[in-house]
Protein backbone atom coordinates (compact mmCIF):
# COMPACT_ATOMS: atom_id res chain seq x y z
CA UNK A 1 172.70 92.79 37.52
CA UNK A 2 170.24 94.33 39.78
CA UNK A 3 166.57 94.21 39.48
CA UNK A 4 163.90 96.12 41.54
CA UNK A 5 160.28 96.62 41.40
CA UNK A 6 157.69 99.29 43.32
CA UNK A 7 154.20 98.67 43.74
CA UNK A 8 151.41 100.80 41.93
CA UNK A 9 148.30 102.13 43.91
CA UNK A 10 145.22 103.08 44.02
CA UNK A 11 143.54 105.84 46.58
CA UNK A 12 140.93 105.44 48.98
CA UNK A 13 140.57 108.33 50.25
CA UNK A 14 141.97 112.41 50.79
CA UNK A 15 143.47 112.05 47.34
CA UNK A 16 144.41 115.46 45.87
CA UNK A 17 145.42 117.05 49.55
CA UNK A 18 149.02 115.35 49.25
CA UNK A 19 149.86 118.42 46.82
CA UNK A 20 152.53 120.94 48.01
CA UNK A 21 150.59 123.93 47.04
CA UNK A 22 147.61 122.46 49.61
CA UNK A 23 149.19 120.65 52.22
CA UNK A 24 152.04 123.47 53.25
CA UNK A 25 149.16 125.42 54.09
CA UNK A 26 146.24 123.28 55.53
CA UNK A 27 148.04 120.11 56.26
CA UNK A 28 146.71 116.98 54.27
CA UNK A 29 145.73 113.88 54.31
CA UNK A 30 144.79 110.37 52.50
CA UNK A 31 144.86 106.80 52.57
CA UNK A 32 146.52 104.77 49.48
CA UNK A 33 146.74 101.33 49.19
CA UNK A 34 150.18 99.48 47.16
CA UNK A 35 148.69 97.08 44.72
CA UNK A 36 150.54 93.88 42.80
CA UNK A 37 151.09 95.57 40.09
CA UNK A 38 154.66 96.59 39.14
CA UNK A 39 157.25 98.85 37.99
CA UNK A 40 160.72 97.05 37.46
CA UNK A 41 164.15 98.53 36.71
CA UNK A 42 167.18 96.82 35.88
CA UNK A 43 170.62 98.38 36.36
CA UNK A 44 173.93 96.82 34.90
CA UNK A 45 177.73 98.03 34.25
CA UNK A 46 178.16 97.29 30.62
CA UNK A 47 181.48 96.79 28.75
CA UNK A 48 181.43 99.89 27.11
CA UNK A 49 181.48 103.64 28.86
CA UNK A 50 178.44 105.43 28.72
CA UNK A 51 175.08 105.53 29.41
CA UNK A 52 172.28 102.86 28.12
CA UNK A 53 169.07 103.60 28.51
CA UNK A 54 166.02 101.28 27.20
CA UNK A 55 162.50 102.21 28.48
CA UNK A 56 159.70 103.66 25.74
CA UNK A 57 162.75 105.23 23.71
CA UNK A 58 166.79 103.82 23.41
CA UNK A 59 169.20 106.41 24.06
CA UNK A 60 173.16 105.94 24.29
CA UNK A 61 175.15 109.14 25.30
CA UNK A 62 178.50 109.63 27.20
CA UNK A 63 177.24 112.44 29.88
CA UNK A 64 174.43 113.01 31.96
CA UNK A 65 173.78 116.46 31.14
CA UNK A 66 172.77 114.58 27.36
CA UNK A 67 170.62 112.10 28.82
CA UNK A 68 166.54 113.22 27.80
CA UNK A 69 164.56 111.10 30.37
CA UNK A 70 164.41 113.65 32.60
CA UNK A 71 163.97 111.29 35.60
CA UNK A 72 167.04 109.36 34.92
CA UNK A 73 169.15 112.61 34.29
CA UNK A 74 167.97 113.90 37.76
CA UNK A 75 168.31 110.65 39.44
CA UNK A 76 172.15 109.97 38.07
CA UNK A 77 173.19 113.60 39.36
CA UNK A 78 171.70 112.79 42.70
CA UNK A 79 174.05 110.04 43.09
CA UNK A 80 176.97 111.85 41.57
CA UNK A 81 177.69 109.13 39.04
CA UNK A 82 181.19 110.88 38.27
CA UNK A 83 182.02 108.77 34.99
CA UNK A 84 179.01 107.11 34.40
CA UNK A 85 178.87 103.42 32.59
CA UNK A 86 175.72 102.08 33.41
CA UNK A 87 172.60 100.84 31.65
CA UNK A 88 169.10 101.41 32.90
CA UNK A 89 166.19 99.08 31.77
CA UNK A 90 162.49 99.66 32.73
CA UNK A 91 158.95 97.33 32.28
CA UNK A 92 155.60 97.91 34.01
CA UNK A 93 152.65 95.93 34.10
CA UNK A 94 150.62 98.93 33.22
CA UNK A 95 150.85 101.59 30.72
CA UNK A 96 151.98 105.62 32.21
CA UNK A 97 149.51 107.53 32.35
CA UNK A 98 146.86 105.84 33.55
CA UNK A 99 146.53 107.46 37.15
CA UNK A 100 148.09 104.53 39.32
CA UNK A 101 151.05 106.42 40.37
CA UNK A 102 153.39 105.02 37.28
CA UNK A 103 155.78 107.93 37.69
CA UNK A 104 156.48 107.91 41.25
CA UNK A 105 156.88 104.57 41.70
CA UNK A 106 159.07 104.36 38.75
CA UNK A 107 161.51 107.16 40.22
CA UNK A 108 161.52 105.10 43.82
CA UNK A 109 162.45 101.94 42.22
CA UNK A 110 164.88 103.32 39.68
CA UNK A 111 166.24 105.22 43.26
CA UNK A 112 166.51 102.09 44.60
CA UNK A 113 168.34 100.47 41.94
CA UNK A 114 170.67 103.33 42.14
CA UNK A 115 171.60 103.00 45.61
CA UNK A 116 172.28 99.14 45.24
CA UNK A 117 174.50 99.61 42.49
CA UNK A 118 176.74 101.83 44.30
CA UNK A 119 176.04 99.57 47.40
CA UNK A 120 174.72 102.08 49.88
CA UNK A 121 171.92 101.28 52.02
CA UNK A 122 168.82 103.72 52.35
CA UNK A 123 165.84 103.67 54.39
CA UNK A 124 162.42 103.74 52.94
CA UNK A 125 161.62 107.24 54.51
CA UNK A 126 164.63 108.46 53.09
CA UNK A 127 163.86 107.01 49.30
CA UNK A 128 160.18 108.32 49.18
CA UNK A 129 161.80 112.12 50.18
CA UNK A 130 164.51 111.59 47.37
CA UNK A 131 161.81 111.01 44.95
CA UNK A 132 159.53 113.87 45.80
CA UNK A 133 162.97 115.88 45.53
CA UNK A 134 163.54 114.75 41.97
CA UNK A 135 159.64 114.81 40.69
CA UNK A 136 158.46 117.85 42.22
CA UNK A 137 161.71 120.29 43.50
CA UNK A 138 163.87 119.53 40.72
CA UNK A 139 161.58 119.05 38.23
CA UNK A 140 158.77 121.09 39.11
CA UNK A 141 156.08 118.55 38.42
CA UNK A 142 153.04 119.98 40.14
CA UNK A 143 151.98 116.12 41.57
CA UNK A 144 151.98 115.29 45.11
CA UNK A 145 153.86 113.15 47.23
CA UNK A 146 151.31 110.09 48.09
CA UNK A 147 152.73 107.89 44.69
CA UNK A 148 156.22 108.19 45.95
CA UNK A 149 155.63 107.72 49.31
CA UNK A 150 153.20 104.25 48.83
CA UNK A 151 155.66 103.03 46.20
CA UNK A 152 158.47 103.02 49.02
CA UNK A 153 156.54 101.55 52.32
CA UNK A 154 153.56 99.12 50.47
CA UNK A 155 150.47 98.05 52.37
CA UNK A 156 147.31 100.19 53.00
CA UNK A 157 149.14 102.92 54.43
CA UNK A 158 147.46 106.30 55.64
CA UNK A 159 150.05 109.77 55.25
CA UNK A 160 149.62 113.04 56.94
CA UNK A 161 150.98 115.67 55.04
CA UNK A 162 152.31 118.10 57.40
CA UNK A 163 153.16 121.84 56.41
CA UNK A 164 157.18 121.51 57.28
CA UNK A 165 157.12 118.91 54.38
CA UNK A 166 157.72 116.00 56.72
CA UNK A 167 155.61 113.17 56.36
CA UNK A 168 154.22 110.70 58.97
CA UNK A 169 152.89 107.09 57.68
CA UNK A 170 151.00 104.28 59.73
CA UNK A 171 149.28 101.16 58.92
CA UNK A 172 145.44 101.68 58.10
CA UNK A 173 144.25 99.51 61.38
CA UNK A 174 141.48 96.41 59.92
CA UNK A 175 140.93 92.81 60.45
CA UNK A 176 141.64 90.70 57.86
CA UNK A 177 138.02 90.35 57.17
CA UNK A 178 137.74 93.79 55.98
CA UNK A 179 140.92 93.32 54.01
CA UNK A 180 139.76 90.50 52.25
CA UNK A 181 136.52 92.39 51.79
CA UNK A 182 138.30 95.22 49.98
CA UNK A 183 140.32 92.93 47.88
CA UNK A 184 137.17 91.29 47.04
CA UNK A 185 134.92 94.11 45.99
CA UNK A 186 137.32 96.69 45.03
CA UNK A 187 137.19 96.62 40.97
CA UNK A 188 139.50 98.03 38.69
CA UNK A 189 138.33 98.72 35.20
CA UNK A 190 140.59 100.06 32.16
CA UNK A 191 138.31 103.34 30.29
CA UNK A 192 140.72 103.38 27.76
CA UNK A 193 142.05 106.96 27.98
CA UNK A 194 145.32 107.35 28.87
CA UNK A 195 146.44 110.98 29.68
CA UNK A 196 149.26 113.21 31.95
CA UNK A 197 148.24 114.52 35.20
CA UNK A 198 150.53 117.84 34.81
CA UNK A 199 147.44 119.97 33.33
CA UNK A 200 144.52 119.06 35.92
CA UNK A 201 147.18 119.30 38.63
CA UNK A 202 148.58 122.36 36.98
CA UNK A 203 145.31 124.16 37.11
CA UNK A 204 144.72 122.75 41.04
CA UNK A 205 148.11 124.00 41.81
CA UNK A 206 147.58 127.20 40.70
CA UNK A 207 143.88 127.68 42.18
CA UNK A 208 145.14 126.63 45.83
CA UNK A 209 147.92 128.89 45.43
CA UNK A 210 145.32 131.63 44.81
CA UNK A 211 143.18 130.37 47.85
CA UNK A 212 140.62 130.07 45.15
CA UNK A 213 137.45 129.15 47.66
CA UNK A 214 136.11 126.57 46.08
CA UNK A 215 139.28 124.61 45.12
CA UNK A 216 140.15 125.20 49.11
CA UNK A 217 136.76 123.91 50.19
CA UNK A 218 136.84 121.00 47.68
CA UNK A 219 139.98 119.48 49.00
CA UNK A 220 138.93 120.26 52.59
CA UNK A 221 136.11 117.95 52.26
CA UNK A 222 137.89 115.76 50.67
CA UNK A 223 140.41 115.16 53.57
CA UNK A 224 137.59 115.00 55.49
CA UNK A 225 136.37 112.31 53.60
CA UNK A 226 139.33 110.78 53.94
CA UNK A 227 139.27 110.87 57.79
CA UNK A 228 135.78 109.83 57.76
CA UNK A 229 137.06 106.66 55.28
CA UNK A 230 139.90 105.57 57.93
CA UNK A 231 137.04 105.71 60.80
CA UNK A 232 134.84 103.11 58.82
CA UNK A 233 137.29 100.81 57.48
CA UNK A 234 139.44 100.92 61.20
CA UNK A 235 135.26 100.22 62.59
CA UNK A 236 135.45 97.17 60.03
CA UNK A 237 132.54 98.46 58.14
CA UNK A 238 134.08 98.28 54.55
CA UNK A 239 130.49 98.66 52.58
CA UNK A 240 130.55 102.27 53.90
CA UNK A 241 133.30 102.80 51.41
CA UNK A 242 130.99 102.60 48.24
CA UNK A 243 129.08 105.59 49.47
CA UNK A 244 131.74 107.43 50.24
CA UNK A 245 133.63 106.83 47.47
CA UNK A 246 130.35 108.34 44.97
CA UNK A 247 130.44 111.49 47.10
CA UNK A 248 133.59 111.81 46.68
CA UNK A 249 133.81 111.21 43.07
CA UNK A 250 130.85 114.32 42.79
CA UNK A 251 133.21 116.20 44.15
CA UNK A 252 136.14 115.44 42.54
CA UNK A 253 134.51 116.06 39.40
CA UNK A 254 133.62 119.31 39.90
CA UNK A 255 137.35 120.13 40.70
CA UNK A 256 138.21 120.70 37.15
CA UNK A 257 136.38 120.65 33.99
CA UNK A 258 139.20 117.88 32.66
CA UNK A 259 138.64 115.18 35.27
CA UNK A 260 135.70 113.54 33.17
CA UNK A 261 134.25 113.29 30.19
CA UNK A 262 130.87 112.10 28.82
CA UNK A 263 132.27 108.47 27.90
CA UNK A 264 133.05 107.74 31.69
CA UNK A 265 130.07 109.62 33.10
CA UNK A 266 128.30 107.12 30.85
CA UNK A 267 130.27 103.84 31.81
CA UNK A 268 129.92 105.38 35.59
CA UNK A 269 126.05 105.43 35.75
CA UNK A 270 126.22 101.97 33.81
CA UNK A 271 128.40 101.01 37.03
CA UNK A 272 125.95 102.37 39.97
CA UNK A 273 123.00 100.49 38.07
CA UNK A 274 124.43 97.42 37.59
CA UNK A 275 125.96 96.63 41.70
CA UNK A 276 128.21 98.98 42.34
CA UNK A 277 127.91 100.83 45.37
CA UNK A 278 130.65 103.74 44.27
CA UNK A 279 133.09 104.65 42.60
CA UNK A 280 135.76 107.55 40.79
CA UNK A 281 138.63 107.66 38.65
CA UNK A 282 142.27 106.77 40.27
CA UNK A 283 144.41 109.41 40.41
CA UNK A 284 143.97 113.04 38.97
CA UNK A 285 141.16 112.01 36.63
CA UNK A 286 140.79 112.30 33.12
CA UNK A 287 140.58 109.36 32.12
CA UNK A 288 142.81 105.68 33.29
CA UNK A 289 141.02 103.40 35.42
CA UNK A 290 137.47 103.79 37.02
CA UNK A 291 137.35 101.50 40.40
CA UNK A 292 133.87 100.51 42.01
CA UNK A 293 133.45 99.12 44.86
CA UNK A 294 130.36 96.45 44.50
CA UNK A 295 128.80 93.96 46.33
CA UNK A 296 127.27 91.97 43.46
CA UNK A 297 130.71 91.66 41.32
CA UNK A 298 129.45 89.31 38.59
CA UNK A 299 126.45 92.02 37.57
CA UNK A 300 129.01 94.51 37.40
CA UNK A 301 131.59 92.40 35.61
CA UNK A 302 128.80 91.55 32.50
CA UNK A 303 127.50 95.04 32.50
CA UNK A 304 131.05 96.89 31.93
CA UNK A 305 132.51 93.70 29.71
CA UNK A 306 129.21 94.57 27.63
CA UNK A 307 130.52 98.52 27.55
CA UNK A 308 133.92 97.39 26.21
CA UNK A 309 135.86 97.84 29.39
CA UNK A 310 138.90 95.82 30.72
CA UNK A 311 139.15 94.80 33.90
CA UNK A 312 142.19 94.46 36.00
CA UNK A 313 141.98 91.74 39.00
CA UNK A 314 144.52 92.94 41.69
CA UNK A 315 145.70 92.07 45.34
CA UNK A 316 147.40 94.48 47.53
CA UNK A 317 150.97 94.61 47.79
CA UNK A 318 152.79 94.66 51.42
CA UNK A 319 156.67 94.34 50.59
CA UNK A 320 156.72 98.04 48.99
CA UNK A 321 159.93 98.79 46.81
CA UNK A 322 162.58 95.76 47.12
CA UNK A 323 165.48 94.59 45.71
CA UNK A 324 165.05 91.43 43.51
CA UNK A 325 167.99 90.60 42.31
CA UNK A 326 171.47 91.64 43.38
């Protein structure tokens, strides 16, 4: 049996300039940080010939071409699997689809699974680019490349996007003071929507394909802001974060008319009146997890328990995708 896992993440910063349609054109830019929360895949050769698979749905069929999860299908043919027998189990500590990278991270470890079965070694560059293949050139997701790439290398990692598709990653440069900080005050709290990224990302694609102005000048700012967010937390001055993250929450907003809703413009007011600093939505928005980052924790802890809202206590993750168990 082999088991692997890949990190979830959040975003600090730039997110939303990691999409093809934006970053072949401008270049872009953001930092994401791997957090210890999982996606795990487990790969076996069972008895019987065929295919196994066990995630949200069961599915037994004899070919590829048959299988539905259009991940696995995609990821199977990559590797040639000739006369497939395999079965394919996944878990995750959090639900899909609630903008903490579930998909990307699942295709890197299931990847990564892969390539252990059929022993073959692959380098963590190498993975990320497989997965971006399968999500976004095979499939024609319109999502970007920063849940792929964080799921592969871990940490608190900062990616240019450059227009020729390659990708360069390097360690976001703080003291341990200002990691602690982040781990400390960074807040993760569940809104209760769950939703798929495709249609806000959809209608961004399409806009920046367009060179719609105001979709262009959004994201520029926003990988400014991401710039600006490497500069404080590199100058070890983490409670700069907070106000960057509000402006660039108003911002991100006003990127589509899905990325909020009343209910978490509500429970994000409660948030800035009750200790935190800032805040947005992880990922593309519309709805998943709202993260603050706060200085006085326990005020902001009663005020959204009081709202109904779950929080999720997290550490950052710095292994990336592994192997657990071969």
């Amino acid at each position: 049996m082999i088991i692997t896992r890949s990190p979830l993440r959040i975003s600090l910063g730039g997110g939303g300039t990691d999409l093809p349609s934006y970053y072949r054109e401008h270049g872009g830019f953001l930092i994401a940080a791997a957090i210890d929360k999982y996606v795990y895949v487990s790969v076996i050769r069972p008895f019987a010939p065929g295919i196994f698979l066990k995630y949200s749905q069961l599915e037994k069929v004899e070919q590829i071409d048959q299988v539905q999860h259009r991940i696995i299908r995609e990821s199977l043919r990559l590797l040639d699997f000739k006369t497939p027998q395999i079965e394919i189990t996944t878990l995750a500590d959090i639900p899909a689809g609630t903008g903490l990278g579930s998909s990307g991270s699942f295709t890197v470890a299931l990847l990564r699974a892969l390539f252990a079965h059929r022993r073959r070694l692959v380098l963590m560059s190498e993975l990320a680019r497989l997965a971006c293949e399968i999500e976004i050139e095979r499939l024609g997701e319109p999502v970007g490349k920063q849940d792929q790439y964080i799921a592969a290398y871990g940490g608190i990692t900062c990616f240019h996007f450059n227009p020729d598709d390659s990708v360069n990653a390097a360690p976001l440069k703080i003291s341990m003071d200002t990691l602690f900080d982040l781990e400390d005050n960074l807040l993760l709290f569940f809104t209760g929507f769950s939703r798929s990224a495709g249609s806000i990302l959809q209608d961004q694609q399409k806009r920046t394909q367009q060179a719609d102005s105001s979709m262009l000048q959004n994201l520029h700012y926003v990988k400014e802001l991401g710039l600006q967010t490497q500069r404080v937390l590199e100058a070890n001055h983490p409670a700069e974060l907070g106000e960057i993250m509000h402006t660039h929450w108003e911002h991100k907003r006003k990127r589509s008319a899905g990325m909020s809703n009343p209910q978490i413009d509500e429970w994000y007011d409660l948030g800035r009146k009750n200790g935190a600093i800032g805040g947005k939505l992880v990922g593309a928005g519309g709805g998943g997890f709202l993260m603050f980052y706060a200085e006085d924790r326990k005020r902001l802890r009663q005020a959204m328990a009081h709202a109904g809202l779950e929080e999720v206590r997290f550490r950052f993750d710095f292994e990336g995708t592994k192997v657990m168990l071969s």
